[in-house]
Protein backbone atom coordinates (compact mmCIF):
# COMPACT_ATOMS: atom_id res chain seq x y z
CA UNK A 1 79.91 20.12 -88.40
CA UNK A 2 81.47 23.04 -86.97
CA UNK A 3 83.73 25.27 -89.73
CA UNK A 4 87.19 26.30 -88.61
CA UNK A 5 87.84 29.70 -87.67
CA UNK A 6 90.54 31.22 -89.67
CA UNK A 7 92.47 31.43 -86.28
CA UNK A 8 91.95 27.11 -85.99
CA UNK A 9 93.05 26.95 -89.43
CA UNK A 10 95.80 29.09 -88.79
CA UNK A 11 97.35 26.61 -85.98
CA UNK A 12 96.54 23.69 -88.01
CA UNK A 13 99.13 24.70 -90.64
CA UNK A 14 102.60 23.13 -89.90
CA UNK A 15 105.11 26.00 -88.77
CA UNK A 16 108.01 25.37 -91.38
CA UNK A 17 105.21 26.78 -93.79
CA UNK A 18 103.83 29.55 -91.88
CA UNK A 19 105.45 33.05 -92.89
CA UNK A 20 107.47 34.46 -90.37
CA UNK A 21 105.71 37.07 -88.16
CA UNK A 22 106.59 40.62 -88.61
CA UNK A 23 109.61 41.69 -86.90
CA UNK A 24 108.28 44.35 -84.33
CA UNK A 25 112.27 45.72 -82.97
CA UNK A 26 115.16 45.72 -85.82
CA UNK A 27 118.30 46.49 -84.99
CA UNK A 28 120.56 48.21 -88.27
CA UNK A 29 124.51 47.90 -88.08
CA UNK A 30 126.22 49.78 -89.51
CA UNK A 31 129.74 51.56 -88.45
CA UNK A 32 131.65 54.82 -90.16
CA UNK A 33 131.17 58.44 -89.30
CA UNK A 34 129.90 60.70 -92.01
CA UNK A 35 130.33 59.84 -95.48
CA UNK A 36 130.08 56.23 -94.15
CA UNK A 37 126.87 56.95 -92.44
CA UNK A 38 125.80 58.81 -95.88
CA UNK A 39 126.32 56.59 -98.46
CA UNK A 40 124.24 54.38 -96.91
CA UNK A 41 121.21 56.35 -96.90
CA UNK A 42 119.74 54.23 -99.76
CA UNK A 43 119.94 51.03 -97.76
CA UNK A 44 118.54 52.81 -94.12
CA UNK A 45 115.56 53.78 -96.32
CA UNK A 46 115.15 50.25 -98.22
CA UNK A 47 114.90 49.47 -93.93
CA UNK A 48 112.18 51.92 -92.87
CA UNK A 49 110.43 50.75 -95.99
CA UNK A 50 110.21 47.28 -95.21
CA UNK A 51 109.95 47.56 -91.74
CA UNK A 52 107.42 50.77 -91.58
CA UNK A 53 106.01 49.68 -88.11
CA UNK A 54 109.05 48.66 -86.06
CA UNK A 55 110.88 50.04 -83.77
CA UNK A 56 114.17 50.68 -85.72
CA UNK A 57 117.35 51.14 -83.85
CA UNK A 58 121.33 51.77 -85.47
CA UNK A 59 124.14 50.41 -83.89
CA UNK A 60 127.63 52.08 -84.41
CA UNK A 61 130.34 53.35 -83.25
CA UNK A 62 131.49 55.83 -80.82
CA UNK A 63 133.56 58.54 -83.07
CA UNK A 64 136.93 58.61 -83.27
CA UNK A 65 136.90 62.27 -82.00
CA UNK A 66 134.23 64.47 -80.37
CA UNK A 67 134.01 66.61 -83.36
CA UNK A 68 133.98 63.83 -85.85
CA UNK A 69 129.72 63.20 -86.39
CA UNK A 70 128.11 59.74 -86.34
CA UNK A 71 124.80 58.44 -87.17
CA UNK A 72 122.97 59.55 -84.40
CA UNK A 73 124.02 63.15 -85.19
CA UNK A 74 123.52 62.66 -88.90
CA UNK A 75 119.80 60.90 -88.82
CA UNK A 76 118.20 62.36 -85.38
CA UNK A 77 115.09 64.03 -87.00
CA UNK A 78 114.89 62.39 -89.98
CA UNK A 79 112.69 59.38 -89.06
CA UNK A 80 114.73 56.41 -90.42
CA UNK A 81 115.50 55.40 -86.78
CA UNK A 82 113.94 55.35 -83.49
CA UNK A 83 117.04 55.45 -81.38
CA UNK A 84 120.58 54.71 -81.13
CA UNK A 85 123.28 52.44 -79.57
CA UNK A 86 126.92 53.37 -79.53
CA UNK A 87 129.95 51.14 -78.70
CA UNK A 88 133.59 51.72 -78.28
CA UNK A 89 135.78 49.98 -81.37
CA UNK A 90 138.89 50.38 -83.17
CA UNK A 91 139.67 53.26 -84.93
CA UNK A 92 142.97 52.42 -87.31
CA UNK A 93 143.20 55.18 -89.32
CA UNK A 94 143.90 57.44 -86.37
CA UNK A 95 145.68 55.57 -83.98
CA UNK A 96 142.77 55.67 -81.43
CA UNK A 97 142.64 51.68 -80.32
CA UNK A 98 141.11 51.13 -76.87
CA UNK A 99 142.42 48.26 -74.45
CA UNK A 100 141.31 45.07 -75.15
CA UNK A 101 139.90 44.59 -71.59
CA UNK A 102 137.66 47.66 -72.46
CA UNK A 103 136.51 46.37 -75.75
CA UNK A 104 135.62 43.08 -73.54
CA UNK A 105 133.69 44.94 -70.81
CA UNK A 106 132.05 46.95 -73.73
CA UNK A 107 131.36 43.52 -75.38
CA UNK A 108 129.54 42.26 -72.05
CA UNK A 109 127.65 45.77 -71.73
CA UNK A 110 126.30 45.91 -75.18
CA UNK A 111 124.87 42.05 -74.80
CA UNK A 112 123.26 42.77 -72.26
CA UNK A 113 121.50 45.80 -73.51
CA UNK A 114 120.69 43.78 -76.56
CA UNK A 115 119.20 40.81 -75.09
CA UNK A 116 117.29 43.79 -72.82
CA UNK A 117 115.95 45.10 -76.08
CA UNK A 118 114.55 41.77 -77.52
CA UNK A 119 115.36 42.71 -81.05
CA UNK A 120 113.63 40.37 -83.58
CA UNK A 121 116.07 40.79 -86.53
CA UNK A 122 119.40 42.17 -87.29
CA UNK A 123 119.94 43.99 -90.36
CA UNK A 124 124.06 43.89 -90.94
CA UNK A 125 125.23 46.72 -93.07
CA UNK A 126 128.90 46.02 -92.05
CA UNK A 127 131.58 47.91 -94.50
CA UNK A 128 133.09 46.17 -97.48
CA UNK A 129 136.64 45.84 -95.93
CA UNK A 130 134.69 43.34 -93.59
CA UNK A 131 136.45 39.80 -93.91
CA UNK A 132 134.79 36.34 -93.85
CA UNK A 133 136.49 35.83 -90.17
CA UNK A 134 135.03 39.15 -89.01
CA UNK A 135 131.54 38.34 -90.85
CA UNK A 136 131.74 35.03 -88.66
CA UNK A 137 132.22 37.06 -85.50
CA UNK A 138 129.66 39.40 -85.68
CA UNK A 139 127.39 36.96 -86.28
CA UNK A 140 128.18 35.01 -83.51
CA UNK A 141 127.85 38.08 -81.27
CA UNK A 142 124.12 38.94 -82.66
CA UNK A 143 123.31 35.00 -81.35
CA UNK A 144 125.37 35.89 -77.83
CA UNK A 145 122.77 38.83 -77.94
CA UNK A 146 119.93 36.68 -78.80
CA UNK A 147 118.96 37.98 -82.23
CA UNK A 148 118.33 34.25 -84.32
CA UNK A 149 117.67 36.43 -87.67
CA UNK A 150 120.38 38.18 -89.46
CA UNK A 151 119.67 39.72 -92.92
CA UNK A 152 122.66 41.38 -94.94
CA UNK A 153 125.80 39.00 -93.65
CA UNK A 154 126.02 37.53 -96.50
CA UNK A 155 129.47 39.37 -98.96
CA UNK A 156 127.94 40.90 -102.08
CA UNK A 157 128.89 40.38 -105.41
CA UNK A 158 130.80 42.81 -107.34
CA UNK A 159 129.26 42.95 -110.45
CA UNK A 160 131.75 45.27 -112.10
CA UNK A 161 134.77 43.85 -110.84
CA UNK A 162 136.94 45.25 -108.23
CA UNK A 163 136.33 48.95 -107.31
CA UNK A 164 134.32 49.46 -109.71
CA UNK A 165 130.87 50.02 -107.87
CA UNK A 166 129.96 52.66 -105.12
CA UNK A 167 130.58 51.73 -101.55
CA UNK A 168 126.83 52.82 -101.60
CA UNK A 169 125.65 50.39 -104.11
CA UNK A 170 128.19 47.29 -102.21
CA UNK A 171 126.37 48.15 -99.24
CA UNK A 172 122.41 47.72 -100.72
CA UNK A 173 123.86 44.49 -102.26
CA UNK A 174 123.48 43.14 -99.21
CA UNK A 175 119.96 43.49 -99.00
CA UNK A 176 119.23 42.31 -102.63
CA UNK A 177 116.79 39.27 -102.56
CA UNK A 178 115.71 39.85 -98.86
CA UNK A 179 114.24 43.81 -98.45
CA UNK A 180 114.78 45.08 -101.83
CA UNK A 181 115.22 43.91 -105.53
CA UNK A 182 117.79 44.93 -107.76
CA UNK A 183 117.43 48.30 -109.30
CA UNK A 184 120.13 51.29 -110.57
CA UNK A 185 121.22 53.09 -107.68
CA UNK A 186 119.91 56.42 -109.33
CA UNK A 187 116.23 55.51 -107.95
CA UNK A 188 117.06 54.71 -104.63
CA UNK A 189 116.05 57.14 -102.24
CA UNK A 190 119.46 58.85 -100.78
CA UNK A 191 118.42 61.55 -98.80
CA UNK A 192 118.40 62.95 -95.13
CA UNK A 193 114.40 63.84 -95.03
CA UNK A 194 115.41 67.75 -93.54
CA UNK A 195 112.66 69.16 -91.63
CA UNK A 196 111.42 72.97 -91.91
CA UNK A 197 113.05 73.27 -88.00
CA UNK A 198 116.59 72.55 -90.03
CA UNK A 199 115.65 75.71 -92.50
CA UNK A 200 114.74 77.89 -90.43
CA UNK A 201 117.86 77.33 -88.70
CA UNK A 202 120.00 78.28 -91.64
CA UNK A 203 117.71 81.18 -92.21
CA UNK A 204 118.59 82.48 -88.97
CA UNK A 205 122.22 81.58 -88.74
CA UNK A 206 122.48 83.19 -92.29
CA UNK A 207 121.07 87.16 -91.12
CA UNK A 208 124.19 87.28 -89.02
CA UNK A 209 126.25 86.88 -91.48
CA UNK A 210 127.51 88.57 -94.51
CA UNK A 211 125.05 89.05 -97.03
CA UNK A 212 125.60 87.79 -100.93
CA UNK A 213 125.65 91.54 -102.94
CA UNK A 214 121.98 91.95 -105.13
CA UNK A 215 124.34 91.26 -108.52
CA UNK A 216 126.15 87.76 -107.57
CA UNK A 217 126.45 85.03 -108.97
CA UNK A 218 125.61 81.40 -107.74
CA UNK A 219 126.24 80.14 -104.07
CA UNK A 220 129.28 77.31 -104.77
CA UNK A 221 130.12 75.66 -101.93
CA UNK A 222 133.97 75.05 -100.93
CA UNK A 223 134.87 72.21 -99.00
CA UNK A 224 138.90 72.39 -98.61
CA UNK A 225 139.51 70.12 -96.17
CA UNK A 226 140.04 66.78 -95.02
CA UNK A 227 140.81 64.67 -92.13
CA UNK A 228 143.22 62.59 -93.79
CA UNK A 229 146.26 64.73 -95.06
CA UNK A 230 146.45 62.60 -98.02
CA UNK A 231 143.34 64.17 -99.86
CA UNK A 232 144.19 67.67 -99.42
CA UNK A 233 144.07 69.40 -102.31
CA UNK A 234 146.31 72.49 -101.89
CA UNK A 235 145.14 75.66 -100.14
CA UNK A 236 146.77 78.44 -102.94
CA UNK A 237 144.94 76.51 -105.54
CA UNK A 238 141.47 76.54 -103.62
CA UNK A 239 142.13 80.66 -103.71
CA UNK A 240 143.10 80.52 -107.28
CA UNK A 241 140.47 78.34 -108.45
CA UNK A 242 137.84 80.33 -106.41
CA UNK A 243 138.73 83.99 -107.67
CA UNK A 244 138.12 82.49 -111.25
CA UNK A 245 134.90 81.53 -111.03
CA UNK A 246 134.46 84.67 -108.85
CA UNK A 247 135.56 86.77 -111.27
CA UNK A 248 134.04 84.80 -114.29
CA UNK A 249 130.49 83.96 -112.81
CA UNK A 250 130.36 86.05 -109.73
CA UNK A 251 129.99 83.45 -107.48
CA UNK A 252 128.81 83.82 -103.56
CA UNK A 253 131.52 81.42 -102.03
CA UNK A 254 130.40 79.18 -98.73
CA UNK A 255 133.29 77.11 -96.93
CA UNK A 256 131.82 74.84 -95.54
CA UNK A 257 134.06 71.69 -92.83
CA UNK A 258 134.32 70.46 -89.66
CA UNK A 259 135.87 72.27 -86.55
CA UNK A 260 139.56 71.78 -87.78
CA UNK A 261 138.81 73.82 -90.86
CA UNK A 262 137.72 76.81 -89.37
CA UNK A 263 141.17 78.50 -89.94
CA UNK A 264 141.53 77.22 -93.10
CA UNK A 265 138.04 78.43 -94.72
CA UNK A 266 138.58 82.29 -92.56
CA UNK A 267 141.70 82.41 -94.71
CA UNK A 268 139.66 81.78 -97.83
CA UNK A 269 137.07 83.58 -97.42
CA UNK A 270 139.29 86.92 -96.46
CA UNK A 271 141.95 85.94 -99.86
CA UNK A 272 138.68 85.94 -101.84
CA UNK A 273 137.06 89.26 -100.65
CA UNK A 274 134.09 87.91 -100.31
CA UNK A 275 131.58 84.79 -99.22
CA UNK A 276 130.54 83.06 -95.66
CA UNK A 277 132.44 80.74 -93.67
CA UNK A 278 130.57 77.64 -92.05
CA UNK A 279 133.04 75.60 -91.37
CA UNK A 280 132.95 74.05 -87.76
CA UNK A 281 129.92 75.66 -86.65
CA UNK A 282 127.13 74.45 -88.03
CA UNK A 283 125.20 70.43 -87.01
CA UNK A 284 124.89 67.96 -90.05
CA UNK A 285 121.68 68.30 -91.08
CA UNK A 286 122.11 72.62 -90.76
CA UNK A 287 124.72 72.29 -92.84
CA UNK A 288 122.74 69.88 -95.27
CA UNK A 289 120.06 72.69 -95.17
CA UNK A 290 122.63 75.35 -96.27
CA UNK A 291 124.77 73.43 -99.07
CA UNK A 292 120.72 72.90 -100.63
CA UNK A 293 121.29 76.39 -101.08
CA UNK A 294 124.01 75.83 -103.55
CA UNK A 295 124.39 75.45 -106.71
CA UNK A 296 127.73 73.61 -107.26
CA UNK A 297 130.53 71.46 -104.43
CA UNK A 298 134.10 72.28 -104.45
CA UNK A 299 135.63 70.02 -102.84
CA UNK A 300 138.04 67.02 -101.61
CA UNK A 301 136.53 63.72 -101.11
CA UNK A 302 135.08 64.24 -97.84
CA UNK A 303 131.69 63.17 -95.62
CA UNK A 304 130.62 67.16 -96.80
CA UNK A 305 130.94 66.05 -100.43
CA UNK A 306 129.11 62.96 -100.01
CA UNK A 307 126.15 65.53 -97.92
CA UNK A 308 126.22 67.65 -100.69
CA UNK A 309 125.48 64.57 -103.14
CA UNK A 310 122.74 63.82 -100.92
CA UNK A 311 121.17 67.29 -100.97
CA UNK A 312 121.46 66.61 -104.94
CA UNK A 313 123.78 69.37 -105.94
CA UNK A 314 126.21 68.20 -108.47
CA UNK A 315 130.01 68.05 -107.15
CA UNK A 316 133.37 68.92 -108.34
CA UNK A 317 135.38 66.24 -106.13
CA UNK A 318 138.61 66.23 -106.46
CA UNK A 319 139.77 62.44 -105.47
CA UNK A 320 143.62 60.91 -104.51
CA UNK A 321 144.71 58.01 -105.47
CA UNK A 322 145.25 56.24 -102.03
CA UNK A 323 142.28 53.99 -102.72
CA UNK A 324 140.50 52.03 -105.40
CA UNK A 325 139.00 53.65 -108.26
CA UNK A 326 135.00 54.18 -108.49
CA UNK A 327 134.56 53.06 -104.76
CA UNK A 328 133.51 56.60 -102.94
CA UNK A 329 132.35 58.21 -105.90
CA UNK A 330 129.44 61.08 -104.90
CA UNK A 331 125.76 59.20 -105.49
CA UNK A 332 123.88 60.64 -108.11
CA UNK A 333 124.06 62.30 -111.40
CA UNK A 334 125.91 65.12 -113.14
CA UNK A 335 128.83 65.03 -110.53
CA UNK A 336 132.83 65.35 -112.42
CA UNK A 337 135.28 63.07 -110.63
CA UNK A 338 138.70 64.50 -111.20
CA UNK A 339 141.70 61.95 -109.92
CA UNK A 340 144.87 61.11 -111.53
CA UNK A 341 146.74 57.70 -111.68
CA UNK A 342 150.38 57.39 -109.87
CA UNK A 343 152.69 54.38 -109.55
CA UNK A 344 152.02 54.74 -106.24
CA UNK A 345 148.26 54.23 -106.40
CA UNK A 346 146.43 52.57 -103.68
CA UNK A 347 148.64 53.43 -100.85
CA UNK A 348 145.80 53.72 -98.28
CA UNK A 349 147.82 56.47 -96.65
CA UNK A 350 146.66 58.81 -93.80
CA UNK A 351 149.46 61.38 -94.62
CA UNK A 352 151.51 61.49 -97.62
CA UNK A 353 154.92 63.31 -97.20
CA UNK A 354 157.41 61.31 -98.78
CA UNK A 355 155.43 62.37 -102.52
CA UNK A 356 153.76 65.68 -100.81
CA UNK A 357 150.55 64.24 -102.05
CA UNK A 358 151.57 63.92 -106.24
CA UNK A 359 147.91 62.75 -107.11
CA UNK A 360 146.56 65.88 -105.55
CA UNK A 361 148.92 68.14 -106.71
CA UNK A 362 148.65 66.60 -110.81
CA UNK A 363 144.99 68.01 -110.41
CA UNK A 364 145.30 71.91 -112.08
CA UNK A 365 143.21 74.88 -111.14
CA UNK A 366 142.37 74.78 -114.96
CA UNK A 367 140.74 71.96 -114.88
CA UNK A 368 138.81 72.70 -111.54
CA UNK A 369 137.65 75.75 -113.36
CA UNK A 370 136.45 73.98 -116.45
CA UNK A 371 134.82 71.73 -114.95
CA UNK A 372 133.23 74.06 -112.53
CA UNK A 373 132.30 76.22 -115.38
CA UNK A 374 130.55 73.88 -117.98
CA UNK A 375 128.19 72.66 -114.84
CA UNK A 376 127.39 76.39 -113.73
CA UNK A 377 126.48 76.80 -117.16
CA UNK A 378 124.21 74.26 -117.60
CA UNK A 379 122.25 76.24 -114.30
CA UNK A 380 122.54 79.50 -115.14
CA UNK A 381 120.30 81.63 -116.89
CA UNK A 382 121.65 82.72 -120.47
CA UNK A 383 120.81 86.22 -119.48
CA UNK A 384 123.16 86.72 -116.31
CA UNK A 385 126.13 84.41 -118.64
CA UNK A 386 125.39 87.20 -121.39
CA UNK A 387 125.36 89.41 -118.64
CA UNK A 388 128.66 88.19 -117.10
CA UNK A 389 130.25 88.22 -120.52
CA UNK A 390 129.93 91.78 -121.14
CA UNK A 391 131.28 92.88 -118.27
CA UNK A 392 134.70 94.46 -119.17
């Protein structure tokens, strides 16, 4: 009698116990431009980790605005995906809506690249503002495109209530029980893998530029801006709170934004006498390369303070309160949220002028400061704070 070949007993095993063959081509949604796209770092790399050998590919959103980055200008380079699809949607929060007969022909388009692509899993990473009728949509688009497996559509719990979790840590929910286990958001890998081609950018970018003096201080990034006007923190108290620590830890100031806060950071930069201005002019991942550099984040809650939480240096973010409490928090440790409650909490306002922004304004240069202060001390030598002491 002949003995089965592990192939023959292979076939011979019915196929509702067989374990489902690798996926070789896994498509990742996931919309939101760049503290979206950053906050779900954790959750891209729980992907490449479980898929290793596939040919990973996002699917997002076109941006809002040229200047405003998305994932393919956040991730190119750093090996967590293997190409990119972009599609025109809705963007609410600044009034940018295409026609509905272009989100149709998009609709068509983006099937039929899709189906072309012969993905064998969809991994949904959909925001949390995502509703069951939406859920229910999407997935009955993945099936249009012919994608039968869809991990991550199910709504995560909230385990500490409402608001109370990251936006990070609601988005690896969804993968709990299917790619990862659960396990404190502290140990998930978060960052954006930078490549020595990104430092040596930086290192050339910075010998044009104004050089820190041989006796200062720490770099401390700045990040005063904000696309929304709602979470602008006031530009006279950026200058006051930056000459303090200037004058109290010699700090090397960098501004650091997007295009429309090139003016803004020029003007801070020349009230403070000193520093470098990188606002607008620098890629993503150069400007992830340069804020490694630093040794504290300024800043309003922005994508640049969420890139500065994933280069792991601790933030200063200085939070409205147009949204839920604990939601957009920076990942990580050793970062000082400072946000004050108002009646008028949880507005979800793009531009606040009827209260001139009162939960911004409540927040006091003397408490930046402090708070600034006690974390520079905990990285500075105690020779250069004895140092800085004595100085008359």
């Amino acid at each position: 009698m002949r003995t089965p070949t592990p192939a023959a007993l292979q076939r011979d095993v019915p196929a509702r116990v067989q374990a489902p063959a690798a996926p070789q081509r896994v498509l990742v949604f996931h919309v939101g431009s760049l503290g979206d796209t950053l906050v779900a770092l954790p959750s891209f790399w729980a992907v490449r980790d479980a898929f290793p050998q596939a040919r990973r590919v996002m699917l997002t959103k076109r941006p809002a605005r040229d200047a405003i980055p998305v994932g393919r200008d956040i991730l190119e380079g750093s090996g967590l995906f293997d190409d990119y699809l972009l599609y025109e949607g809705d963007h609410h929060a600044y009034g940018r809506n295409p026609p509905r007969w272009r989100k149709w022909l998009g609709a068509l388009n983006l099937i039929r690249k899709l189906r072309a692509g012969r993905f064998d899993l969809a991994v949904y990473l959909a925001p949390s503002t995502r509703d069951a009728v939406q859920v229910r949509r999407d997935q009955l688009f993945f099936r249009l495109a012919g994608i039968r497996r869809v991990i991550g559509s199910q709504t995560p719990e909230d385990p500490g209530g409402s608001g109370a979790v990251l936006e990070a840590e609601r988005v690896l929910l969804r993968l709990v029980g299917t790619l990862v286990q659960p396990a404190a958001l502290k140990r998930a890998r978060r960052d954006l893998a930078l490549t020595s081609a990104d430092h040596c950018a930086i290192d050339r970018w910075l010998a044009d530029r104004p050089r820190a003096p041989s006796d200062a201080g720490p770099w401390v990034a700045f990040a005063p801006g904000s696309n929304l006007q709602s979470k602008l923190w006031p530009e006279d108290r950026f200058v006051a709170a930056g000459q303090a620590l200037i004058e109290r830890f010699g700090i090397w100031p960098v501004v650091v934004g997007g295009p429309e806060d090139t003016e803004l950071a020029d003007r801070l930069v020349h009230a403070w006498g000193r520093g470098v201005s990188a606002a607008g002019v620098l890629p993503v991942r150069q400007s992830a390369a340069l804020l490694e550099r630093c040794r504290l984040f300024v800043g309003n809650d922005t994508g640049t303070m969420h890139l500065a939480a994933a280069c792991d240096v601790p933030c200063i973010a200085l939070f409205s309160a147009r949204d839920v409490p604990g939601k957009w928090e920076p990942m990580g440790e050793g970062h000082r949220v400072l946000r004050k409650q108002v009646p008028c909490a949880g507005c979800m306002l793009v531009r606040c002028d009827a209260n001139d922004r009162l939960c911004m304004r409540l927040i006091s240069v003397d408490e930046v400061v402090a708070a600034a202060a006690a974390l520079l001390e905990a990285v500075m030598p105690v020779s250069c704070l004895s140092a800085r002491s004595a100085l008359p």
